[in-house]
Structures are given as structure tokens and as C-alpha cells.
N, C-alpha and C. Protein backbone atom coordinates (compact mmCIF):
# COMPACT_ATOMS: atom_id res chain seq x y z
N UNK A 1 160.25 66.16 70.41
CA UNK A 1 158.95 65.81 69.90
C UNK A 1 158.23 67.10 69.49
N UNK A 2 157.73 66.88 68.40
CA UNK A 2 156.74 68.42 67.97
C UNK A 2 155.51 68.31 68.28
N UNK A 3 154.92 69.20 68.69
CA UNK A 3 153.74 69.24 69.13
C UNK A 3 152.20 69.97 68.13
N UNK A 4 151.82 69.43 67.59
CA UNK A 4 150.96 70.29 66.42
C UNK A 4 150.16 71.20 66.96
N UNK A 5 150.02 71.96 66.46
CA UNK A 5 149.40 73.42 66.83
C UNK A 5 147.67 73.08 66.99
N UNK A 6 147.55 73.77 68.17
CA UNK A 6 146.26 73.58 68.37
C UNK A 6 145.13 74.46 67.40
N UNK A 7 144.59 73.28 66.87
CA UNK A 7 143.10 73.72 65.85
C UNK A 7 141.90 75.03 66.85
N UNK A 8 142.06 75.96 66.82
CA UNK A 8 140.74 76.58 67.40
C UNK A 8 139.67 77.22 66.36
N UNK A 9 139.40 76.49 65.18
CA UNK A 9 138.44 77.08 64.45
C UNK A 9 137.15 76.57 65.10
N UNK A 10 136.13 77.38 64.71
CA UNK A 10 134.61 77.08 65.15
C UNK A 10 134.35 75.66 64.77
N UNK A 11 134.56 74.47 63.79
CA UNK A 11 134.41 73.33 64.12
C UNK A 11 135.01 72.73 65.11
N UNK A 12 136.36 73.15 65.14
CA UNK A 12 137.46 72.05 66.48
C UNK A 12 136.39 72.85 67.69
N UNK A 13 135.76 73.85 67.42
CA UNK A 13 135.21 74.17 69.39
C UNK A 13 134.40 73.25 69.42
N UNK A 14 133.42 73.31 68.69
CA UNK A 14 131.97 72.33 68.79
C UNK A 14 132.27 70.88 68.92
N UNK A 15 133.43 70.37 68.05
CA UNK A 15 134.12 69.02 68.20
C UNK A 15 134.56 68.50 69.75
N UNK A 16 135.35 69.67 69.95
CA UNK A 16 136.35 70.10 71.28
C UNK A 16 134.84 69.84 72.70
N UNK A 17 134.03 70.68 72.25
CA UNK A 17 132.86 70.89 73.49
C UNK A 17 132.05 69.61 73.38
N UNK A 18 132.00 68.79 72.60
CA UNK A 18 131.32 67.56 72.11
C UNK A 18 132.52 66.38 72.69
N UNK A 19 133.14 66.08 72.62
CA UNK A 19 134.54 65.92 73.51
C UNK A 19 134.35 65.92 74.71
N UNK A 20 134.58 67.28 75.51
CA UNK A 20 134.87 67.45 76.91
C UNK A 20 133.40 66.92 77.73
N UNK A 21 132.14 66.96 76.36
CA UNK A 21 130.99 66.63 77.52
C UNK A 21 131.13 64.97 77.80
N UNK A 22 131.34 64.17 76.44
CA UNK A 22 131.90 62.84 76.33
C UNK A 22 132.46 62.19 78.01
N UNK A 23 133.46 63.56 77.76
CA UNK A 23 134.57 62.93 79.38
C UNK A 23 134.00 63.11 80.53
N UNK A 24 133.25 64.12 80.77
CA UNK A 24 132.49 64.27 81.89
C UNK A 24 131.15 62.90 82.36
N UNK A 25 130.79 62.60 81.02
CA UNK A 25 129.86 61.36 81.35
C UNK A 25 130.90 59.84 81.54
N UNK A 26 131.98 59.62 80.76
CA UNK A 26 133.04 58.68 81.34
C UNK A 26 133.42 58.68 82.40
N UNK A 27 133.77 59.87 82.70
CA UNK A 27 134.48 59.84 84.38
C UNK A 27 133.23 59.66 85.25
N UNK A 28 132.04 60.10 85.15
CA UNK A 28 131.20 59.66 85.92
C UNK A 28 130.59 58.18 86.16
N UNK A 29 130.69 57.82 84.88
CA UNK A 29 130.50 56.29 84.77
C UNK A 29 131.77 55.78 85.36
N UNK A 30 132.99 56.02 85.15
CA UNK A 30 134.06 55.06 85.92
C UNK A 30 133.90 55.37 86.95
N UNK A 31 133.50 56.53 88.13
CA UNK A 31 133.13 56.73 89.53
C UNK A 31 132.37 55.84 89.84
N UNK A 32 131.01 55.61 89.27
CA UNK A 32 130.31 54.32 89.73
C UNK A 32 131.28 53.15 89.80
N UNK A 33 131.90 52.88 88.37
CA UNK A 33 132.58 51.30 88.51
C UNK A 33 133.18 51.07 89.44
N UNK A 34 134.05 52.61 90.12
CA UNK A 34 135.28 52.23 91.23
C UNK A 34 134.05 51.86 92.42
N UNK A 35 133.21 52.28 92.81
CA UNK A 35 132.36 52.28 94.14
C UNK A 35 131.46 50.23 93.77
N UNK A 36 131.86 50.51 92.86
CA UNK A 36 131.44 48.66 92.83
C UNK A 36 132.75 47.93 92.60
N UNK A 37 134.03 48.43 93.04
CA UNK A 37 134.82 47.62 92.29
C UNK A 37 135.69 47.13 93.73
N UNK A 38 136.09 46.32 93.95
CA UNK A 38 137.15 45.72 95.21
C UNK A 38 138.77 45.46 94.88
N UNK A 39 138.87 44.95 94.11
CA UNK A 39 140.27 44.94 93.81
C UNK A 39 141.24 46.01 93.62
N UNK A 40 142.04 45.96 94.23
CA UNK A 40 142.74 47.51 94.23
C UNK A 40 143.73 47.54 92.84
N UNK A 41 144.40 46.81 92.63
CA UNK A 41 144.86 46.96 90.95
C UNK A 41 143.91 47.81 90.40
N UNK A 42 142.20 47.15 89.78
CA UNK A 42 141.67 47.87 88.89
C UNK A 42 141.14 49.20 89.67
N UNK A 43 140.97 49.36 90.86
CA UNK A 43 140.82 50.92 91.16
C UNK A 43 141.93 51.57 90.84
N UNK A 44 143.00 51.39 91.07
CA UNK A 44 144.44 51.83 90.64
C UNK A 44 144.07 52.24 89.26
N UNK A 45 143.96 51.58 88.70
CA UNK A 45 143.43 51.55 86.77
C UNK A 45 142.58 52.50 86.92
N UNK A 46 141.46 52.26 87.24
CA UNK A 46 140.62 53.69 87.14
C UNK A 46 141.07 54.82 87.50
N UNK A 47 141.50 55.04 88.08
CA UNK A 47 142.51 56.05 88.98
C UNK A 47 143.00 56.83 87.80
N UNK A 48 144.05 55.95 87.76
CA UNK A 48 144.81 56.70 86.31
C UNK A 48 143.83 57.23 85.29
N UNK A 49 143.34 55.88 84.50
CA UNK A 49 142.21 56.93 83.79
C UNK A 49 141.36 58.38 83.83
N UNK A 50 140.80 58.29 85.19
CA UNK A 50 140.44 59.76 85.44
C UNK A 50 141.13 60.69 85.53
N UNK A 51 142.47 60.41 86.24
CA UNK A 51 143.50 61.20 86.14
C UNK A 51 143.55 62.00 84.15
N UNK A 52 144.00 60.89 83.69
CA UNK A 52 144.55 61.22 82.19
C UNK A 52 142.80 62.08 81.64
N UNK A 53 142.23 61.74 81.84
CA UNK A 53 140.71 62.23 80.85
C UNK A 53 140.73 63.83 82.14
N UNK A 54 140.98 63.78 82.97
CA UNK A 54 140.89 65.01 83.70
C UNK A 54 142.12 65.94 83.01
N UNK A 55 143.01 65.31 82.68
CA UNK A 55 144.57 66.40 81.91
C UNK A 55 144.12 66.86 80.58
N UNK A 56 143.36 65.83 79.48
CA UNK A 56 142.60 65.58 78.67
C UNK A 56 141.61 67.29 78.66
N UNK A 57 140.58 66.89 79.53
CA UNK A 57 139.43 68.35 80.13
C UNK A 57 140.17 69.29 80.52
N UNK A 58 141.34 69.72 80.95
CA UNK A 58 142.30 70.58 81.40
C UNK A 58 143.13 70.89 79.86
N UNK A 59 143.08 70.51 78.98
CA UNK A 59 143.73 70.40 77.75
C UNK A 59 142.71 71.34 77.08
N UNK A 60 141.94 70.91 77.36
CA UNK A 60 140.24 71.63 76.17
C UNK A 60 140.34 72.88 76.66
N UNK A 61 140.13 73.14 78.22
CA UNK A 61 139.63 74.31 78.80
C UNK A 61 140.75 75.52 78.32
N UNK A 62 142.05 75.14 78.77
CA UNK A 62 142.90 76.18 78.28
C UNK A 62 142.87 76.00 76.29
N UNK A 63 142.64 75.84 76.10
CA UNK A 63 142.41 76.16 74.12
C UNK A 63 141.27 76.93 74.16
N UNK A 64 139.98 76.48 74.80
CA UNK A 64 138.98 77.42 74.78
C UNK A 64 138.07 77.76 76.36
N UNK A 65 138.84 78.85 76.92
CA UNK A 65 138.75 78.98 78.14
C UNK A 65 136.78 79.11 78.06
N UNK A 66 136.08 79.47 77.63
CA UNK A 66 134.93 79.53 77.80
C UNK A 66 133.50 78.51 78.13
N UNK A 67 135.43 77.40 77.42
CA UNK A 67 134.05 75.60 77.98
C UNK A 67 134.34 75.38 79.66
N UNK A 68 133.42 75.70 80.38
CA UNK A 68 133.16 75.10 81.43
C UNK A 68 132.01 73.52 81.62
N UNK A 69 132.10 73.44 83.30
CA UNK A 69 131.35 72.20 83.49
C UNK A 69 129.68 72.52 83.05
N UNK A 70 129.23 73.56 82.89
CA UNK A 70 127.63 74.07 82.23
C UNK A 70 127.49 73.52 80.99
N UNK A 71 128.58 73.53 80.29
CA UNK A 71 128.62 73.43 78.20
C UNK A 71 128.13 71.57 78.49
């Protein structure tokens, strides 16, 4: 599988940092859902999700080490 080369021009950052703040307000919103949620399947589900959007934010940071949780 080829992997396309990562974009780091000054639009992909601002895109990229517009992005990673996106995930930070998702994962916080699915934290609430799991603390209201009972069924363990869909916590399982959430689970994963945060997982993947956390590899996702771990994806951004190493392309542009300078976005932290502050941006």
C-alpha cells in the first residue's frame, strides 16, 4: 500500500490545527456519552473511536510537532 506524502504547507497546518481542535471537542463529547451510556457493546464502540481519533491526534502532532493540547 502507498502511503501519500504528508502535505506540511502553511494551509495543511491551519487545516491540520483546525482538525486536531475538532477531535479534542469529539472525544470529549463521546466521554460524556460513555458516562451516560450502560451497554457495554456501545462503550466498547466508543472505546475504539477514541482510540482511532487519539492515533488520528498522534498523526497531526508528529507532522507538526508544535500543535499541542493549548492550539
Amino acid at each position: 500500500m502507498n502511503e501519500k506524502a504528508d502535505d506540511r504547507s502553511d494551509d495543511s497546518k491551519k487545516n491540520h490545527i483546525k482538525y486536531y481542535k475538532s477531535l479534542n471537542k469529539t472525544i470529549e463529547n463521546i466521554q460524556k456519552e460513555k458516562l451516560e451510556e450502560t451497554e457495554p457493546k456501545i462503550i466498547k464502540h466508543l472505546n475504539s473511536r477514541i482510540e482511532a481519533m487519539n492515533l488520528d491526534k498522534k498523526r497531526i502532532e508528529d507532522m507538526f510537532p508544535e500543535i499541542n493540547e493549548n492550539n
